[in-house]
Protein backbone atom coordinates (compact mmCIF):
# COMPACT_ATOMS: atom_id res chain seq x y z
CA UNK A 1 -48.43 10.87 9.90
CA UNK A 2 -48.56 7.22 8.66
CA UNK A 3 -52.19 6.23 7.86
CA UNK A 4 -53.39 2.72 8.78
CA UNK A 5 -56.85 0.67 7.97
CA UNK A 6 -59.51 1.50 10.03
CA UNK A 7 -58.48 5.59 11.03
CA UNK A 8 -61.00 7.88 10.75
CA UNK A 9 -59.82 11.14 9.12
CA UNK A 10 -61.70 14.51 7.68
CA UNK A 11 -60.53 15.48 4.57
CA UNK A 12 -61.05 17.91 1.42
CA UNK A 13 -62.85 16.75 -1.81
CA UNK A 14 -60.54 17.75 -4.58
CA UNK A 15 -62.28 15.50 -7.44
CA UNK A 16 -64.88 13.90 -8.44
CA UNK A 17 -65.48 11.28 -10.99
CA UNK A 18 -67.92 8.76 -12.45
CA UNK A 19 -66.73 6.37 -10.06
CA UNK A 20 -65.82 7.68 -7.16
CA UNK A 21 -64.32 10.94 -5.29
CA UNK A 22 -60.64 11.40 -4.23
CA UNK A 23 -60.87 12.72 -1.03
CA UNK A 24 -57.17 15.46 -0.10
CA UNK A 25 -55.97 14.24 3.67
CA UNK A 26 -53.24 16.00 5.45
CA UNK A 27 -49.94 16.11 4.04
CA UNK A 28 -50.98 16.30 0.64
CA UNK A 29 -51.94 12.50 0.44
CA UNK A 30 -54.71 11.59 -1.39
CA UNK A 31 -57.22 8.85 -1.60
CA UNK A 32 -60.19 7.59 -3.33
CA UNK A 33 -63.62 7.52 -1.93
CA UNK A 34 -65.40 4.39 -4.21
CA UNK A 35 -68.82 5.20 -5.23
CA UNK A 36 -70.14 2.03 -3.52
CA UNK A 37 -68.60 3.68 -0.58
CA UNK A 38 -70.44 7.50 -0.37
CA UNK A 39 -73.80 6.49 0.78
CA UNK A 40 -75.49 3.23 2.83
CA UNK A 41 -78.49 3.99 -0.28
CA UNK A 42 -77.84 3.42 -4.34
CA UNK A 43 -76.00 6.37 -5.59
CA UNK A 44 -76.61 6.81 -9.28
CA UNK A 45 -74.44 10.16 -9.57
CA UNK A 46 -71.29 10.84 -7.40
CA UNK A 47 -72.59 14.80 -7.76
CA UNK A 48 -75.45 14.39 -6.04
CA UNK A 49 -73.99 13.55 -2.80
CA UNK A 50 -70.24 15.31 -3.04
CA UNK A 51 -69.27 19.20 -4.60
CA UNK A 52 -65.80 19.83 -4.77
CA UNK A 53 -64.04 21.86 -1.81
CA UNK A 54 -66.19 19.62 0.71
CA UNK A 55 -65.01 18.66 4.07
CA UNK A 56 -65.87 14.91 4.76
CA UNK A 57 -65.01 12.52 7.42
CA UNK A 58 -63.36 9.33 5.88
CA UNK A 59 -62.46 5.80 6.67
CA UNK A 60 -59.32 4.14 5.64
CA UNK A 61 -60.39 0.59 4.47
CA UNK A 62 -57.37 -0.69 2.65
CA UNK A 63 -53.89 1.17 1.22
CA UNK A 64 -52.02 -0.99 -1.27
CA UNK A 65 -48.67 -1.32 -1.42
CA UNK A 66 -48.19 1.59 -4.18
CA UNK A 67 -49.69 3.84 -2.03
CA UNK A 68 -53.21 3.84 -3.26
CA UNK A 69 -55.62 4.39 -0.48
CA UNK A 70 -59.40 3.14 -0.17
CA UNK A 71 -61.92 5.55 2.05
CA UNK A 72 -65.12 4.72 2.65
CA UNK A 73 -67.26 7.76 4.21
CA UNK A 74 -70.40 5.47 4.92
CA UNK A 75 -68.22 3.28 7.19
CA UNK A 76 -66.77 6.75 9.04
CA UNK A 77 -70.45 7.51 9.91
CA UNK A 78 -71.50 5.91 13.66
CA UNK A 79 -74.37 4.04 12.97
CA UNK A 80 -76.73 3.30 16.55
CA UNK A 81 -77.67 -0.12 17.03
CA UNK A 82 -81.08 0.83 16.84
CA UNK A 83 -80.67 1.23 12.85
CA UNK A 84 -79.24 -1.82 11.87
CA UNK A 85 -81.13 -4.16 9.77
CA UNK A 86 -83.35 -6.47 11.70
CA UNK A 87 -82.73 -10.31 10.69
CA UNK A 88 -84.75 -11.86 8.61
CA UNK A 89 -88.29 -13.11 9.40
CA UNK A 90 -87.40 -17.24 8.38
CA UNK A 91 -89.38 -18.73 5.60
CA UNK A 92 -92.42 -21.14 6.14
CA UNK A 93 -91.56 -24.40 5.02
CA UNK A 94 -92.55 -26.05 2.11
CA UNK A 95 -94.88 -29.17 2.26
CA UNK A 96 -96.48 -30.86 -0.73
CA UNK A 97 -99.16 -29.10 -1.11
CA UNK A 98 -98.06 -25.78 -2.41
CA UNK A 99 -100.01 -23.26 -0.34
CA UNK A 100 -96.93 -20.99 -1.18
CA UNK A 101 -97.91 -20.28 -4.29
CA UNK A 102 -102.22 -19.61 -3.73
CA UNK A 103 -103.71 -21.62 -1.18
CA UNK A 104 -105.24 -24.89 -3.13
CA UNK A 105 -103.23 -27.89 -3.18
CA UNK A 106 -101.73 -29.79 -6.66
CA UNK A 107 -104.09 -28.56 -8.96
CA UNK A 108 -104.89 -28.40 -12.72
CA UNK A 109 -104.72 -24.40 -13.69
CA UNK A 110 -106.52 -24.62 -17.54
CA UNK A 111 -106.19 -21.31 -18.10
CA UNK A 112 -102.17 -20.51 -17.21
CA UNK A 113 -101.42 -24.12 -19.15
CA UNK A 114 -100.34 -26.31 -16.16
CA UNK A 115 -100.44 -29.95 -15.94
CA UNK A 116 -102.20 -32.12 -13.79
CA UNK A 117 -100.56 -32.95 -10.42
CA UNK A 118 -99.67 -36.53 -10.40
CA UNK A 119 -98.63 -37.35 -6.80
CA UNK A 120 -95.30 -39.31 -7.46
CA UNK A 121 -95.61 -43.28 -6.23
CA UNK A 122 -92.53 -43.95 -6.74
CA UNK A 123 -89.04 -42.00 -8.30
CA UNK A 124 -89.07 -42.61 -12.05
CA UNK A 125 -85.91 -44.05 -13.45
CA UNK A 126 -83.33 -42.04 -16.05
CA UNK A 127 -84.90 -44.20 -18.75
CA UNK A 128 -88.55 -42.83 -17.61
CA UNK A 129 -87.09 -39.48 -17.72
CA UNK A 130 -85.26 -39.80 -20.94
CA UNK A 131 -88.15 -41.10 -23.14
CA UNK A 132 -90.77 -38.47 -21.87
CA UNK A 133 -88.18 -35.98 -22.59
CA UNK A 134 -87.66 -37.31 -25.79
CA UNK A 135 -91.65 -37.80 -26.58
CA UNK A 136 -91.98 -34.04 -25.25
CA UNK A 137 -89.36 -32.84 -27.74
CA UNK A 138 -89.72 -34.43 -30.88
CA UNK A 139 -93.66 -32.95 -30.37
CA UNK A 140 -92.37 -29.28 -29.71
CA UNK A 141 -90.37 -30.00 -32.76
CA UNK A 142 -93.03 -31.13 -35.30
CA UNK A 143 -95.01 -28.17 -33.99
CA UNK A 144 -92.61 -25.64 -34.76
CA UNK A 145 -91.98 -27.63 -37.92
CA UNK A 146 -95.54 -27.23 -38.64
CA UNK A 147 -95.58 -23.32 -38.44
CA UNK A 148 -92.21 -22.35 -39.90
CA UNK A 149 -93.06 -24.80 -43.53
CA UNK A 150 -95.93 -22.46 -44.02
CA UNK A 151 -93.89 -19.22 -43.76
CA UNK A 152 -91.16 -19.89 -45.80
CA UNK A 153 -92.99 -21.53 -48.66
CA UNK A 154 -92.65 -25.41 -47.67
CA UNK A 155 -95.06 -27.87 -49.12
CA UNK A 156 -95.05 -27.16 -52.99
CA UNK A 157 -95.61 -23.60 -52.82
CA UNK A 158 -93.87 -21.62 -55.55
CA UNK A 159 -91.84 -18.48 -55.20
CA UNK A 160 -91.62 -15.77 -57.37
């Protein structure tokens, strides 16, 4: 019996492994049951959802040309339509205000260390960019300057 993609088939579990379970079909051919492939939920162990000796009904999804053969036994399981995902609800758009993230609109938060909203007039240029990154850094720099001269014994302090 030649077996093609897509032919559902029951089968014997003859091993099991981290990754997977190779499934016996007839004729002595035998394929390999991925992991990702057991259950439609996360499955952590192969064990707890396969014992050896099982009879399972299997899904050819691919064979190579050496004769390797991908199962899937989640795909060989009839699903109704009634149990497929719903789609997804789409997402409120985005206006300037930011209710998204807790109802007010562009303010100052002093106590999680935001900035001021400053409502843009116009599109500040690279150079705009570039020297308040520049200001920004070499302060974060003289800061952490500040704190490490202390620790390792900066300033004149002698070491013993």
């Amino acid at each position: 019996m030649a077996i093609e993609v897509g032919t559902k088939l029951e089968g014997k579990v003859t091993g099991i492994t981290h990754f997977g379970a190779f499934v016996d079909l007839s004729g002595g051919v035998t394929g390999l049951v991925h992991i990702s492939e057991i259950a439609d939920n996360y499955v952590k162990d192969v064990n707890d959802h396969l014992k050896i000796n099982d009879v399972v009904t299997v899904k050819v999804i691919n064979v190579d040309k050496d004769g390797k053969i991908g199962l899937s036994i989640k795909q060989a399981v009839d699903k109704p339509a009634s149990e497929s995902r719903p789609p997804r609800a789409p997402r409120p758009e985005r206006s300037g205000g930011g209710e998204r993230f807790g109802g007010g609109g562009g303010g100052y938060n002093r106590e999680r260390g935001g900035r001021p909203f400053k409502p843009a007039a116009s599109k500040p240029s690279f150079e705009d960019k570039m020297s308040r990154f520049l200001k920004d850094s070499e302060e974060r720099i003289s800061s952490l300057k500040k704190n490490t001269e202390g620790k390792r014994g900066g300033r004149g302090a002698k070491r013993m």
